[in-house]
Protein backbone atom coordinates (compact mmCIF):
# COMPACT_ATOMS: atom_id res chain seq x y z
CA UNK A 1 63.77 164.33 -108.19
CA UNK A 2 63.38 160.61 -106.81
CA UNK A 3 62.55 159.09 -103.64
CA UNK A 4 62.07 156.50 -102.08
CA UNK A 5 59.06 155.31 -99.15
CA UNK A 6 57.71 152.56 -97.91
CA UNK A 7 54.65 152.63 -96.67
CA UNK A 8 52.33 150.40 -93.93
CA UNK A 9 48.96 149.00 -94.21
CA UNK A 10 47.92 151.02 -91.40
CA UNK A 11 47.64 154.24 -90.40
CA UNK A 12 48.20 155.73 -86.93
CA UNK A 13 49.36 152.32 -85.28
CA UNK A 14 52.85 153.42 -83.04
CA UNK A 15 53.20 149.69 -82.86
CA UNK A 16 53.49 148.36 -86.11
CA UNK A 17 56.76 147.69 -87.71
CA UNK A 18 56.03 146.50 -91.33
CA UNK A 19 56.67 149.03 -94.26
CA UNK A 20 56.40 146.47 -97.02
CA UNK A 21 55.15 148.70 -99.63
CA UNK A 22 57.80 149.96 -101.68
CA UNK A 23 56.76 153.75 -103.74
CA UNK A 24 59.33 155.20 -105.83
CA UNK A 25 58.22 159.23 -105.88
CA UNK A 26 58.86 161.52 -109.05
CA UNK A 27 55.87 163.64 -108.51
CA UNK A 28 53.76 165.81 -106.33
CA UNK A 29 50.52 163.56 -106.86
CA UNK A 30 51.89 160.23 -106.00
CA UNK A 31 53.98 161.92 -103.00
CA UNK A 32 50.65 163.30 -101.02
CA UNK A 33 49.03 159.37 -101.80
CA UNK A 34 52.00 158.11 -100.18
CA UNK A 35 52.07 160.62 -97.51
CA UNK A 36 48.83 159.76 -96.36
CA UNK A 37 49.54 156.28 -95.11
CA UNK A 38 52.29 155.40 -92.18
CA UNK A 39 55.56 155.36 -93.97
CA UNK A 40 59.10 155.07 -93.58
CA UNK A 41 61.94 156.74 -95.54
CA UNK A 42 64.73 153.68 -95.62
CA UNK A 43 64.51 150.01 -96.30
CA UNK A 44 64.24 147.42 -94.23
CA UNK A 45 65.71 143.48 -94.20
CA UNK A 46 62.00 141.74 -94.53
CA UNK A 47 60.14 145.04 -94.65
CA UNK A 48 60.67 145.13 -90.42
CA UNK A 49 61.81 148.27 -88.79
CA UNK A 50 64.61 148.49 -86.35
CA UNK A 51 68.60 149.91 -86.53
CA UNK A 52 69.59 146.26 -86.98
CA UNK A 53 67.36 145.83 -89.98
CA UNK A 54 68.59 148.96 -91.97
CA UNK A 55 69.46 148.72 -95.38
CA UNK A 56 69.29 151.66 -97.70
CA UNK A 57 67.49 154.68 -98.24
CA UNK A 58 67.63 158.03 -100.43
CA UNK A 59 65.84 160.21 -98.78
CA UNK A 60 65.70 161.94 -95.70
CA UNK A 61 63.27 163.96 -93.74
CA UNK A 62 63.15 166.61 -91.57
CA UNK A 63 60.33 167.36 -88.76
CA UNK A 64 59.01 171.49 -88.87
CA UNK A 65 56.55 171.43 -85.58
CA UNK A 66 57.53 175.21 -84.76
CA UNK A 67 58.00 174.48 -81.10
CA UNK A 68 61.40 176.33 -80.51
CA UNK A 69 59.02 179.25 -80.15
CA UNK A 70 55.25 180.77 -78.74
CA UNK A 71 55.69 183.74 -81.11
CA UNK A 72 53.82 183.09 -84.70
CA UNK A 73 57.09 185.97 -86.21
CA UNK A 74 59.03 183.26 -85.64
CA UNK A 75 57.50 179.93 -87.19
CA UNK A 76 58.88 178.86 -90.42
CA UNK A 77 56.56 178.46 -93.13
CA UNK A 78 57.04 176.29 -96.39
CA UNK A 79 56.73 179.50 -98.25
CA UNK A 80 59.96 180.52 -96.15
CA UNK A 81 62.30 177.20 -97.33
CA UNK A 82 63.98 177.82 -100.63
CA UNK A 83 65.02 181.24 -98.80
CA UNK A 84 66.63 179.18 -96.19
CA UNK A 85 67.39 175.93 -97.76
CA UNK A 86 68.82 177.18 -101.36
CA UNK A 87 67.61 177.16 -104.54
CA UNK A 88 70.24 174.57 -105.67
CA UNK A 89 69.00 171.82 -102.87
CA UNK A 90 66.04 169.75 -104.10
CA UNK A 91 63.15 169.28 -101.34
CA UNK A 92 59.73 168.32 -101.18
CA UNK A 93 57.50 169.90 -98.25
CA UNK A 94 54.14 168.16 -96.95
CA UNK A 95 51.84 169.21 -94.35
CA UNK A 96 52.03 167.06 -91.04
CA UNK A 97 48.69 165.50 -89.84
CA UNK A 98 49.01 167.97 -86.80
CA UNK A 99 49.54 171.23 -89.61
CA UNK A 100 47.80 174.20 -87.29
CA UNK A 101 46.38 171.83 -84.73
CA UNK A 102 47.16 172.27 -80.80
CA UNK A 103 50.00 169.73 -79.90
CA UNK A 104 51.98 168.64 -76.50
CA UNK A 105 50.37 172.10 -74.96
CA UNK A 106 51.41 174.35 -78.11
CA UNK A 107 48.94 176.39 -80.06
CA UNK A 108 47.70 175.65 -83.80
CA UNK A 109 50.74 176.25 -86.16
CA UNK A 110 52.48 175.15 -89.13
CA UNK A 111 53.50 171.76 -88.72
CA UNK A 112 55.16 169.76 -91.98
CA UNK A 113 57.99 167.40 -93.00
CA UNK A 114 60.64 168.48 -95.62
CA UNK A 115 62.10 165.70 -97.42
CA UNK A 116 65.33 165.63 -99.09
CA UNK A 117 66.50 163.36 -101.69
CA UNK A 118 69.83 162.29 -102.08
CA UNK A 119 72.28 159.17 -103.54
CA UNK A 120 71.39 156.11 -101.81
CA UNK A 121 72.94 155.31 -97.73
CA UNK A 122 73.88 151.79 -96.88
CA UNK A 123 75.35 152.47 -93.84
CA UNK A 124 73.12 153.28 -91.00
CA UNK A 125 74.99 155.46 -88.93
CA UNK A 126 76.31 157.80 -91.88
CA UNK A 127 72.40 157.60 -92.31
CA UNK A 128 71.80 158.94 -88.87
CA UNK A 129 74.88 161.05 -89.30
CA UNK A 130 73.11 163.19 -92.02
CA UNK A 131 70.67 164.89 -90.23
CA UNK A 132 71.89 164.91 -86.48
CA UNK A 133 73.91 168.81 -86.77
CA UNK A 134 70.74 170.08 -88.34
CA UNK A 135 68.14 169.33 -85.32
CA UNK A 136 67.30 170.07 -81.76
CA UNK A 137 65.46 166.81 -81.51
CA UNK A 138 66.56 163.94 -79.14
CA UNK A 139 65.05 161.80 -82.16
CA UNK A 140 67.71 162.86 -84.34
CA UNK A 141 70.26 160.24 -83.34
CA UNK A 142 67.94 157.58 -85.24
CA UNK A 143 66.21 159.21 -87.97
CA UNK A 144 66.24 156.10 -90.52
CA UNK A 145 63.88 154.53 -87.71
CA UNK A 146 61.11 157.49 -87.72
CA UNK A 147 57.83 156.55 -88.37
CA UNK A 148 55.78 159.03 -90.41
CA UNK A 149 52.12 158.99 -89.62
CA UNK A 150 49.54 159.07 -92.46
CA UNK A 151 46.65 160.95 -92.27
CA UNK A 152 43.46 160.16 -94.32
CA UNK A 153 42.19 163.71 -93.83
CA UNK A 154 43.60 167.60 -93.66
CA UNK A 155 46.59 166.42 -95.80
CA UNK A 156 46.67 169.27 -98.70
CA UNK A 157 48.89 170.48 -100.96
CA UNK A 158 50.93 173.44 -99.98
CA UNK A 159 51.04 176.59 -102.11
CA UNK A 160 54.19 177.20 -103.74
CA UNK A 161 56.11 174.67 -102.38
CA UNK A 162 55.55 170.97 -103.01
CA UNK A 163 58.35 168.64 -104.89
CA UNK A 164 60.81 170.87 -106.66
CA UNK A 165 64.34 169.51 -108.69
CA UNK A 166 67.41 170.89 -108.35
CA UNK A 167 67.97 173.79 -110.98
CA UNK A 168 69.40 171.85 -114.06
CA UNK A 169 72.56 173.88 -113.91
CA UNK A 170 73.25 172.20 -110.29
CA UNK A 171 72.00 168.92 -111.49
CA UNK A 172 74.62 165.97 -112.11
């Protein structure tokens, strides 16, 4: 499994828009260094952020907050993905820097991003088009623009789950 970030010199700054650090990911170390700065999961004309800048990317991310419920029966956990997700689909899960924190009035609970890796986009709106039936979120229309906040402390490795392949019997 391979993907793609790119990653700020910042962390935490909503305003920035430069991502001109380029990390190609094949393992679980290098993914939680990565992880831990503000990073981006397509490329950008001159490393600058923004729908008209879009170029490629080939991998794509989805947000877990557990908000679509107040009862902890019915968070999803990482441990809970390849149940849900497949065996056969390659994914990489990492706590996000909110992981069982209070957030927008909700109570501690599992927060994380699952990435998925895939053959390289160059259209932006089949980009965008990827995830939008999968989520509730009104962010969804413009995922290859998300921002994905580093943390410099509580990131952590998640048992059992972390970057996993395809099954080489579903890999091309």
């Amino acid at each position: 499994m391979k993907m793609t970030f790119y990653t700020a010199n910042c962390r935490g700054n909503a305003k920035n828009s430069l991502y001109p650090n380029r990390r190609v990911i094949d393992n679980e170390d290098d993914c939680m260094e990565v992880v831990a700065f503000d990073h981006v999961c397509a490329e950008f004309k001159d490393c600058r952020r923004s729908g008209d800048n879009f170029l490629s990317c080939d991998v794509d991310v989805m947000d877990c907050d557990n908000s679509h419920s107040d009862n902890p029966a019915d968070w999803i956990h990482p441990e809970d993905l390849e149940g849900k997700i497949g065996k056969d689909v390659a994914f990489a899960v990492v706590p996000s820097r909110n992981n069982m924190k209070p957030k927008e009035g909700k109570s501690a609970r599992p927060r994380f991003h699952v990435y998925f890796p895939h053959d390289p986009v160059t259209d932006g709106e089949a980009c965008a088009a990827l995830k939008k039936p999968y989520s509730r979120s009104s962010r969804s229309s413009m995922p290859r623009l998300w921002i994905l906040h580093g943390s410099s402390s509580g990131i952590r490795r998640i048992p059992s789950s972390g970057m996993r392949a395809r099954s080489p019997s579903t890999a091309s």
